[in-house]
PDB file of N, CA and C in Angstrom:
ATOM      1  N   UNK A   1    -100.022 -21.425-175.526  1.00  0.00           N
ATOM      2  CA  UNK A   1    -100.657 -20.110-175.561  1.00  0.00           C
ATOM      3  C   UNK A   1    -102.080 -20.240-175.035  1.00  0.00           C
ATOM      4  N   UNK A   2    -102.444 -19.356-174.278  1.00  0.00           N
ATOM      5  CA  UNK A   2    -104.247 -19.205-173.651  1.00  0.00           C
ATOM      6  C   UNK A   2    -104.741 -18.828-174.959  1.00  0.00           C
ATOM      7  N   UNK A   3    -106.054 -20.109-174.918  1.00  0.00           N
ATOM      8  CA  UNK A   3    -107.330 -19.820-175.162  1.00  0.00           C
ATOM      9  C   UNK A   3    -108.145 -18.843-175.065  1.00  0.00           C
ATOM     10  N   UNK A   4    -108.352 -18.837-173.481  1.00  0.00           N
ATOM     11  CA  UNK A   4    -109.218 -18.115-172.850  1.00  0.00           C
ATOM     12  C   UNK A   4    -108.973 -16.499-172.993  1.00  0.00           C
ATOM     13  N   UNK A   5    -110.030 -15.589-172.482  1.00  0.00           N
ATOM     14  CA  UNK A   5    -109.791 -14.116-172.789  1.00  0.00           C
ATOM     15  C   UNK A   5    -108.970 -13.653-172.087  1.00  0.00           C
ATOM     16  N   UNK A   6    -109.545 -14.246-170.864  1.00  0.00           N
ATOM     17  CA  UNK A   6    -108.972 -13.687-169.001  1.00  0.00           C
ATOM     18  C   UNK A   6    -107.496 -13.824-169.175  1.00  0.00           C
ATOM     19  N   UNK A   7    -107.515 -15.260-169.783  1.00  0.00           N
ATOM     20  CA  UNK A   7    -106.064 -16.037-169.366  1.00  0.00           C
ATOM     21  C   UNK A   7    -105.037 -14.869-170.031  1.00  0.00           C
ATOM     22  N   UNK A   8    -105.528 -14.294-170.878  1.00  0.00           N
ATOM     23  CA  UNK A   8    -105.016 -13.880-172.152  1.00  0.00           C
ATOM     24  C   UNK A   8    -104.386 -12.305-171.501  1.00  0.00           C
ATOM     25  N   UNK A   9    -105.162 -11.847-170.786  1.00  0.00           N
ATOM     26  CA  UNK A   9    -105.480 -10.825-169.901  1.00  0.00           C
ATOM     27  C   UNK A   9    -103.941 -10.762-168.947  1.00  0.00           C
ATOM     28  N   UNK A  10    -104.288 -11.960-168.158  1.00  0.00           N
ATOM     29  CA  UNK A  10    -103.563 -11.867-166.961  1.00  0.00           C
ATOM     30  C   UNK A  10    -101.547 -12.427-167.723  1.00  0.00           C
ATOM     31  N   UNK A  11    -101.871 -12.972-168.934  1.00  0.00           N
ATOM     32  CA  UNK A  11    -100.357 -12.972-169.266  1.00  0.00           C
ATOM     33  C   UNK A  11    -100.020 -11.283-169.596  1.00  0.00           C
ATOM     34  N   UNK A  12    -101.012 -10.377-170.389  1.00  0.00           N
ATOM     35  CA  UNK A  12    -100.324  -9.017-170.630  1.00  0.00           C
ATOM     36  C   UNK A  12     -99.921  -8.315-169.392  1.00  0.00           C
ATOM     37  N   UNK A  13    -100.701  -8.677-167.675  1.00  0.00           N
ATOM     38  CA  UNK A  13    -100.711  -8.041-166.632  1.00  0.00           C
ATOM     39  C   UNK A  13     -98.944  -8.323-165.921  1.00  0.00           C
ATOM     40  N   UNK A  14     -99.229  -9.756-166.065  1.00  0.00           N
ATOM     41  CA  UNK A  14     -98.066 -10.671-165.689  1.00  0.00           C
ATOM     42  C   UNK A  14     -96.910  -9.853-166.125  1.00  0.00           C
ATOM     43  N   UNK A  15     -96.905  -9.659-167.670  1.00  0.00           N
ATOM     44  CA  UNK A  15     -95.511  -9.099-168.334  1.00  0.00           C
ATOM     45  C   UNK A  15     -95.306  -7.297-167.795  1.00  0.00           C
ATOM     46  N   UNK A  16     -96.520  -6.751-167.657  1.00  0.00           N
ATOM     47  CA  UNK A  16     -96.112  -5.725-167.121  1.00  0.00           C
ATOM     48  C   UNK A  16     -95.826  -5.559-165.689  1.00  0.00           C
ATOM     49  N   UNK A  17     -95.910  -6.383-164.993  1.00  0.00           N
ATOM     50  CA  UNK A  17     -95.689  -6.239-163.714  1.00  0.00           C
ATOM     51  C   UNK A  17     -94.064  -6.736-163.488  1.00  0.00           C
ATOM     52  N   UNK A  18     -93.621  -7.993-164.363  1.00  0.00           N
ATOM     53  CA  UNK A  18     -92.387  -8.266-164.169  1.00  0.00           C
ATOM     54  C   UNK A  18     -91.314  -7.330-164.848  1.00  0.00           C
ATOM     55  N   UNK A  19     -91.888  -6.939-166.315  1.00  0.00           N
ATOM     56  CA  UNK A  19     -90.969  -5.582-166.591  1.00  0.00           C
ATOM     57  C   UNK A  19     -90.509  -4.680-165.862  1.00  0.00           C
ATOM     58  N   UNK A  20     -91.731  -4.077-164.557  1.00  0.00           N
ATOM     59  CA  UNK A  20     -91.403  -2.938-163.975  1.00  0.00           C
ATOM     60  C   UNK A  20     -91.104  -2.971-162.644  1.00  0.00           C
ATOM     61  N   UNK A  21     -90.955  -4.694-162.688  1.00  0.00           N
ATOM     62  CA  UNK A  21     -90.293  -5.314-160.860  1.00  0.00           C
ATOM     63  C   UNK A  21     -88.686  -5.272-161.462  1.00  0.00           C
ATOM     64  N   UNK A  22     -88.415  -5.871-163.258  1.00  0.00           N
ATOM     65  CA  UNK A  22     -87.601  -5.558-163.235  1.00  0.00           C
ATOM     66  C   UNK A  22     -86.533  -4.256-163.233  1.00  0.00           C
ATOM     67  N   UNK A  23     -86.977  -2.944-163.810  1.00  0.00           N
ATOM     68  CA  UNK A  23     -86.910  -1.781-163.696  1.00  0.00           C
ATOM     69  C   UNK A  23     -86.443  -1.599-162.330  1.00  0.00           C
ATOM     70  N   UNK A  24     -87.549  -1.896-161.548  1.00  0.00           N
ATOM     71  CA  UNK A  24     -86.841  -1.372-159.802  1.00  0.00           C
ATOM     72  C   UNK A  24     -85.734  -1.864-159.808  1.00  0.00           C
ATOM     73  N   UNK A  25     -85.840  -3.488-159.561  1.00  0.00           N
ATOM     74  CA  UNK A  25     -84.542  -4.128-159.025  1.00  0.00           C
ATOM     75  C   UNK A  25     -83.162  -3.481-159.847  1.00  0.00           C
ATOM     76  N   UNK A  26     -82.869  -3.629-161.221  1.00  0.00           N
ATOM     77  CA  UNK A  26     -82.423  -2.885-161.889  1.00  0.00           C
ATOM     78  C   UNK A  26     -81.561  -1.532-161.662  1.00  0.00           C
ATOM     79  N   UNK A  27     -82.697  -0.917-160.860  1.00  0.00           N
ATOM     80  CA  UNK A  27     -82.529   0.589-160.693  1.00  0.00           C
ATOM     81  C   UNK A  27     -81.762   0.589-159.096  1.00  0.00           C
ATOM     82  N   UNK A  28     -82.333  -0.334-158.475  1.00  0.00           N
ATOM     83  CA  UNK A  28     -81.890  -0.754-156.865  1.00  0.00           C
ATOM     84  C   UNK A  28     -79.997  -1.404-156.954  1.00  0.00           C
ATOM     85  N   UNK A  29     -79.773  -1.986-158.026  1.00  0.00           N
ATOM     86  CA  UNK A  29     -78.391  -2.540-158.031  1.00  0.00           C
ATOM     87  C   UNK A  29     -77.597  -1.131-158.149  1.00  0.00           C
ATOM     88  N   UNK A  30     -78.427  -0.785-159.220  1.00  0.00           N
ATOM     89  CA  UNK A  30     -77.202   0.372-159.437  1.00  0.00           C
ATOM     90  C   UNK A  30     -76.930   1.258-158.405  1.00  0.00           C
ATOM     91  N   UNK A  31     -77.989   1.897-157.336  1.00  0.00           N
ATOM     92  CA  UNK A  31     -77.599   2.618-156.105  1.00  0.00           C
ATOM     93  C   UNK A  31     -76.969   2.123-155.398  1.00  0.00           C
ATOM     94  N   UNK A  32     -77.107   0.989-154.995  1.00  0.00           N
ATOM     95  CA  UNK A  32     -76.306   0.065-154.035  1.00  0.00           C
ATOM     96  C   UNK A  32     -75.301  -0.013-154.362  1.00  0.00           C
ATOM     97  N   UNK A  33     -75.203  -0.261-155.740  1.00  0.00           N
ATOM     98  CA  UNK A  33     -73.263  -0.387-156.175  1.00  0.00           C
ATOM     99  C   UNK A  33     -72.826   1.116-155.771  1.00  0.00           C
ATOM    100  N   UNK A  34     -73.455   2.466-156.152  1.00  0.00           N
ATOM    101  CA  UNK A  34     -73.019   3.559-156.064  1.00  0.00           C
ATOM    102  C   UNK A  34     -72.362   3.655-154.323  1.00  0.00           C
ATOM    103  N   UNK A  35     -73.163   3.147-153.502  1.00  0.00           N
ATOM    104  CA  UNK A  35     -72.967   3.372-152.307  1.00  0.00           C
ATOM    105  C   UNK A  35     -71.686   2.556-152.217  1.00  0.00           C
ATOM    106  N   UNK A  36     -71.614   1.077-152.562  1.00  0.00           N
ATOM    107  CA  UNK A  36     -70.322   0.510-152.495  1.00  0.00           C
ATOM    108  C   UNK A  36     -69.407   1.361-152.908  1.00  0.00           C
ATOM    109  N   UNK A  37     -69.299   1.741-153.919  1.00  0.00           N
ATOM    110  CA  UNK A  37     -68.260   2.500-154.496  1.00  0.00           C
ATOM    111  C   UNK A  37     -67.893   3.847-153.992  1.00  0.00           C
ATOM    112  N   UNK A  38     -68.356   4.483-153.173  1.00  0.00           N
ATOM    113  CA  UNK A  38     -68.383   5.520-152.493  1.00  0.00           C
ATOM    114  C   UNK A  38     -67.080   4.979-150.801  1.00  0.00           C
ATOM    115  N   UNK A  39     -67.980   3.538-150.685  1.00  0.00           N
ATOM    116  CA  UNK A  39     -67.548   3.825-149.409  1.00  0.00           C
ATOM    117  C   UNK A  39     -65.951   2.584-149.769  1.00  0.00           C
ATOM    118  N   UNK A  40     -65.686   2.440-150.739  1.00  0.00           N
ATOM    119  CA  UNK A  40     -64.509   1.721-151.084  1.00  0.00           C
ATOM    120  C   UNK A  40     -63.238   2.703-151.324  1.00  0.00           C
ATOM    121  N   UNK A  41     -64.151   3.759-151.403  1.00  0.00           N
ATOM    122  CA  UNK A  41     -63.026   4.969-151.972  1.00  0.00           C
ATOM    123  C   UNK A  41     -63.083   5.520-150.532  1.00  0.00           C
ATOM    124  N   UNK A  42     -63.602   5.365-149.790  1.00  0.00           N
ATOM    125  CA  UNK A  42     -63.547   6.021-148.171  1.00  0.00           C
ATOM    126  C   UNK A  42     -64.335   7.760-148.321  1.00  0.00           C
ATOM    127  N   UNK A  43     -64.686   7.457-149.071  1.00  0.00           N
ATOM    128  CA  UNK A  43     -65.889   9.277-149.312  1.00  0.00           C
ATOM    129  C   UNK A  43     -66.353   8.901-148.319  1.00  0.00           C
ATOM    130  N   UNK A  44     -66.903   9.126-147.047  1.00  0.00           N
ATOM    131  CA  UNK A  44     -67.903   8.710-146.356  1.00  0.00           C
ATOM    132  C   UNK A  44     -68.676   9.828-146.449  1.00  0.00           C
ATOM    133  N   UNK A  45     -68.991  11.239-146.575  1.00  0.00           N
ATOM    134  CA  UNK A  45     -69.696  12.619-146.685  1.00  0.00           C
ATOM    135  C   UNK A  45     -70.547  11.763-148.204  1.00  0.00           C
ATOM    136  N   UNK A  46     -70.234  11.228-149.321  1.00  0.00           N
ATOM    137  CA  UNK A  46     -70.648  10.940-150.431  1.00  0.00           C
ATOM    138  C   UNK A  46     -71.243   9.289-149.807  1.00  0.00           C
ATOM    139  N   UNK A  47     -70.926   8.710-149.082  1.00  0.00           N
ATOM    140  CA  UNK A  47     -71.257   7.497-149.041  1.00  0.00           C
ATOM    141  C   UNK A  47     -72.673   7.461-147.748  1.00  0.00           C
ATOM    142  N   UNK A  48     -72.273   8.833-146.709  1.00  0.00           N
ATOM    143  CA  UNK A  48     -74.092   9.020-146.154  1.00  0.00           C
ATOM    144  C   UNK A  48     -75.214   9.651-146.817  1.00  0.00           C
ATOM    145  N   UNK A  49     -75.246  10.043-148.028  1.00  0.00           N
ATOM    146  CA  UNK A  49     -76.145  10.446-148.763  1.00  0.00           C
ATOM    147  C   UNK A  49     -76.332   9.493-149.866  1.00  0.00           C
ATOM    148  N   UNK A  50     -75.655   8.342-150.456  1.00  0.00           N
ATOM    149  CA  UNK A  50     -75.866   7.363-151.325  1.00  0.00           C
ATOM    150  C   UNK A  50     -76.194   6.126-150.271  1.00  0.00           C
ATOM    151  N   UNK A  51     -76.280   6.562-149.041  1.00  0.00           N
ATOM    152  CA  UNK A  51     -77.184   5.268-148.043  1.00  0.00           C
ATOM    153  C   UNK A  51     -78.380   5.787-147.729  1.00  0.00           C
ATOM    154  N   UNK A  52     -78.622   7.220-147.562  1.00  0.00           N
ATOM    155  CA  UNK A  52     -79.799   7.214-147.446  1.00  0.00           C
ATOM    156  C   UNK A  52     -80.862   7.584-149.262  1.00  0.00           C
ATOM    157  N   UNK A  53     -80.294   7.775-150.228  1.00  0.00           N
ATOM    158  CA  UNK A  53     -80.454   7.391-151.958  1.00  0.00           C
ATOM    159  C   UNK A  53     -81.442   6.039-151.255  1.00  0.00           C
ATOM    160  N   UNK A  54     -80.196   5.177-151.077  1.00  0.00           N
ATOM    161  CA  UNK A  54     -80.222   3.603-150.808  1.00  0.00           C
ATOM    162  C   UNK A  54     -81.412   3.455-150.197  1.00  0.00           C
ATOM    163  N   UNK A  55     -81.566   3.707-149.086  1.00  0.00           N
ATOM    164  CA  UNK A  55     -82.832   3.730-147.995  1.00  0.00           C
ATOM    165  C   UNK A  55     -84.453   4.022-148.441  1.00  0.00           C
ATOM    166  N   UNK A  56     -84.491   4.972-149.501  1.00  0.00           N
ATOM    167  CA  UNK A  56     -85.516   5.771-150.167  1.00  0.00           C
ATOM    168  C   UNK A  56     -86.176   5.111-151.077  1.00  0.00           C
ATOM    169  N   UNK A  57     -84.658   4.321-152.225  1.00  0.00           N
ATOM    170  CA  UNK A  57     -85.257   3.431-152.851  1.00  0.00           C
ATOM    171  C   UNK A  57     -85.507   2.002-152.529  1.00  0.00           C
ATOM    172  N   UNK A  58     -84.898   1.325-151.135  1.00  0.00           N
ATOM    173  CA  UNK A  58     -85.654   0.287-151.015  1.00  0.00           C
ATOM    174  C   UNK A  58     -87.201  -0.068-150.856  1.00  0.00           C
ATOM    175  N   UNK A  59     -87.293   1.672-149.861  1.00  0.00           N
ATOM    176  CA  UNK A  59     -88.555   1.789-148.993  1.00  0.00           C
ATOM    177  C   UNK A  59     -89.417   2.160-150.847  1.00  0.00           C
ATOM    178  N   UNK A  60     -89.168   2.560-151.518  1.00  0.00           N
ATOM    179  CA  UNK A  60     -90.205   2.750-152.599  1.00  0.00           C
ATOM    180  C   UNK A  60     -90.565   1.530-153.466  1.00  0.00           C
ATOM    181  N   UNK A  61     -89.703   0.633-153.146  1.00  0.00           N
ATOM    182  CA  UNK A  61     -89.626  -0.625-153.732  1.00  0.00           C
ATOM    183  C   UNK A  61     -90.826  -1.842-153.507  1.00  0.00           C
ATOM    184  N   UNK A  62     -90.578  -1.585-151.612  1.00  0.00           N
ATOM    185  CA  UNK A  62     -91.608  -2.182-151.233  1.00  0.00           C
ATOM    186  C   UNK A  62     -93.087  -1.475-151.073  1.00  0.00           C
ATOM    187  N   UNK A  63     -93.190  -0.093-151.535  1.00  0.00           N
ATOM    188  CA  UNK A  63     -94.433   0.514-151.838  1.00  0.00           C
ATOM    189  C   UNK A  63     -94.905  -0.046-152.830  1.00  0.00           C
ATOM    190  N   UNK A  64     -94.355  -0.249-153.596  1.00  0.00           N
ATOM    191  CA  UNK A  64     -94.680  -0.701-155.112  1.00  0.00           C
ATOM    192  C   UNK A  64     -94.369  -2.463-154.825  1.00  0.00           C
ATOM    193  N   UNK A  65     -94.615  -2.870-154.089  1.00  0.00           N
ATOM    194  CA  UNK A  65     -94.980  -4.328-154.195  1.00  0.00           C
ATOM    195  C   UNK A  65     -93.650  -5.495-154.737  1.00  0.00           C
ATOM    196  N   UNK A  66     -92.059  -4.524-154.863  1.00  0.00           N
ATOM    197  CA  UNK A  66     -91.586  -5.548-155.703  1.00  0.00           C
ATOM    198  C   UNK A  66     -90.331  -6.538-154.605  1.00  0.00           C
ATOM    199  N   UNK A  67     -90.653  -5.710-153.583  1.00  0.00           N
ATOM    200  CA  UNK A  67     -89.508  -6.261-152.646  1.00  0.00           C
ATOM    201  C   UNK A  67     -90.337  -6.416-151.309  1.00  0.00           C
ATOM    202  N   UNK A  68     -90.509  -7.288-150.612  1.00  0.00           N
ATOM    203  CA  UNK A  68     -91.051  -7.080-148.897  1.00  0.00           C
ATOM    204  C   UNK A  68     -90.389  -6.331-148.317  1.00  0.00           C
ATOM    205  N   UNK A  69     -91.271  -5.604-147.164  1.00  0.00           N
ATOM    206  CA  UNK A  69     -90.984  -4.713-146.215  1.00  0.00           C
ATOM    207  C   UNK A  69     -89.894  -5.342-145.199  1.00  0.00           C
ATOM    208  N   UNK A  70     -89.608  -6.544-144.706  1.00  0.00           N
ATOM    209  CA  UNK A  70     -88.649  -7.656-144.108  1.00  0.00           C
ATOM    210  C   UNK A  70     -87.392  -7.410-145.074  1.00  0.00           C
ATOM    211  N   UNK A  71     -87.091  -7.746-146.230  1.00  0.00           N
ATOM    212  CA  UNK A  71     -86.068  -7.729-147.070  1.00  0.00           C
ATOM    213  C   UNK A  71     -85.779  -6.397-146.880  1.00  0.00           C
ATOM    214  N   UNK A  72     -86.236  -5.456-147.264  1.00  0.00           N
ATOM    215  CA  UNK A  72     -85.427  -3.719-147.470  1.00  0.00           C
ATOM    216  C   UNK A  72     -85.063  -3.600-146.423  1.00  0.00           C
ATOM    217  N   UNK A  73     -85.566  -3.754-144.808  1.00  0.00           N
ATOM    218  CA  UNK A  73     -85.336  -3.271-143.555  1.00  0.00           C
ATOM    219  C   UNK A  73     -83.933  -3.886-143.596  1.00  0.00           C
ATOM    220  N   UNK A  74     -84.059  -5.352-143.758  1.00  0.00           N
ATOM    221  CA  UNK A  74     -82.544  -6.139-143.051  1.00  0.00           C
ATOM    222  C   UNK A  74     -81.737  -5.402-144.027  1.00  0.00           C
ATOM    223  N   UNK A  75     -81.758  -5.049-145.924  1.00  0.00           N
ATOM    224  CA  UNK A  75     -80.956  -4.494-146.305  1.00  0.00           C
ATOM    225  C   UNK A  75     -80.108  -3.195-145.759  1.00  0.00           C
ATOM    226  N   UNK A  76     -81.164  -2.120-145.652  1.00  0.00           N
ATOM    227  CA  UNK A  76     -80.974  -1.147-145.065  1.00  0.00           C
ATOM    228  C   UNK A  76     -80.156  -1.260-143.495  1.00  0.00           C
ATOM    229  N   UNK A  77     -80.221  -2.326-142.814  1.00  0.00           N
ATOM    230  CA  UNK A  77     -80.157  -2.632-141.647  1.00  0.00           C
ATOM    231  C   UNK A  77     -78.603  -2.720-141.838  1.00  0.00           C
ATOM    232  N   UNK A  78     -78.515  -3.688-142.559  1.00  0.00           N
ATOM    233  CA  UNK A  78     -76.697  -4.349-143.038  1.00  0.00           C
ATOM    234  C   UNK A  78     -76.073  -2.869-143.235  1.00  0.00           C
ATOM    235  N   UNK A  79     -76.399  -2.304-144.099  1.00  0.00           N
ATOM    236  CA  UNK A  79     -75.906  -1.154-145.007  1.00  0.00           C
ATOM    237  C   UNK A  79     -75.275   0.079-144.080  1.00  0.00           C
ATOM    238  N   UNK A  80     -76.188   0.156-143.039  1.00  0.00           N
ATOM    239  CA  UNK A  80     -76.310   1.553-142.059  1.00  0.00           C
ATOM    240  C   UNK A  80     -75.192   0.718-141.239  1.00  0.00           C
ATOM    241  N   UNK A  81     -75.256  -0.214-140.853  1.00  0.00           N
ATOM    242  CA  UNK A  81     -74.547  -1.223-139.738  1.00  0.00           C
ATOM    243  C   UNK A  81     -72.763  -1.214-140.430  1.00  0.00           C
ATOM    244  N   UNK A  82     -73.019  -1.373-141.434  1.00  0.00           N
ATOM    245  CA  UNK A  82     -71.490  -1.516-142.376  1.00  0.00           C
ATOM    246  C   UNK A  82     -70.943   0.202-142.358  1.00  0.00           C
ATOM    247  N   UNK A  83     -71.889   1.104-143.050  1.00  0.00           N
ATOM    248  CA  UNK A  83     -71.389   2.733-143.045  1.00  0.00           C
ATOM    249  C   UNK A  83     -70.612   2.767-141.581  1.00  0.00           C
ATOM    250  N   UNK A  84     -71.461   2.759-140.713  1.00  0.00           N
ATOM    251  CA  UNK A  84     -71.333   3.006-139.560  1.00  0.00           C
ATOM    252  C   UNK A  84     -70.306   2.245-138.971  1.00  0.00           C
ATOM    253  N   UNK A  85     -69.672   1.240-138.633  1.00  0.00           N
ATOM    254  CA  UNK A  85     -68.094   0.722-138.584  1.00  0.00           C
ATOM    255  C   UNK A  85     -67.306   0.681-139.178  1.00  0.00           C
ATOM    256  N   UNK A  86     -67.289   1.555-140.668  1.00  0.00           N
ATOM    257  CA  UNK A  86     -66.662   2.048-141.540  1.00  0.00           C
ATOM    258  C   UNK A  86     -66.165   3.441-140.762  1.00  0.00           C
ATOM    259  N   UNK A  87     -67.244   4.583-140.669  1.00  0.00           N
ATOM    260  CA  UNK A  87     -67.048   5.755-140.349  1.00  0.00           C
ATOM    261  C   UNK A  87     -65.879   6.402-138.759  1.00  0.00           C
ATOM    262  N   UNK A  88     -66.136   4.855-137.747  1.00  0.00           N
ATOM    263  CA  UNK A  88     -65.436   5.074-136.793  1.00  0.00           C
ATOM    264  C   UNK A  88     -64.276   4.650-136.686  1.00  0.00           C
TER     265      UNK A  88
END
């Protein structure tokens, strides 16, 4: 356990920052599964609006610091790339 004040500081910062990286990610599985599950059932009308869900929350993800801007793109990248040779 820290001594120090700071130290003491940056563990309460630490825990709130990983709580609410976990929250996103969390919140990010579950859309993504939604979109899987959409496009397993062949909805595709339900499965282009749970990719772009998908799209909204990666891009808010990496606003908020919990995912890089590199990671969401290639996600998003795969995702649109998969809908899309699905749909034709």
């Amino acid at each position: 356990m820290a001594n120090i004040k700071s130290a003491k500081k940056r563990i309460r910062v630490i825990d709130k920052k990983t709580a609410r990286n976990r929250r996103v990610k969390n919140h990010l599985k579950a859309v993504l599964k939604n979109f899987e599950a959409a496009m397993a059932q062949g909805d595709f009308e339900e499965a282009k609006i749970k990719l772009a869900l998908a799209e909204k929350k990666l891009m808010q993800a990496v606003s908020k610091g919990t995912l890089h801007k590199n990671t969401a793109s290639r996600k998003v990248s795969r995702l649109t790339k998969r809908f899309n040779s699905e749909v034709k």
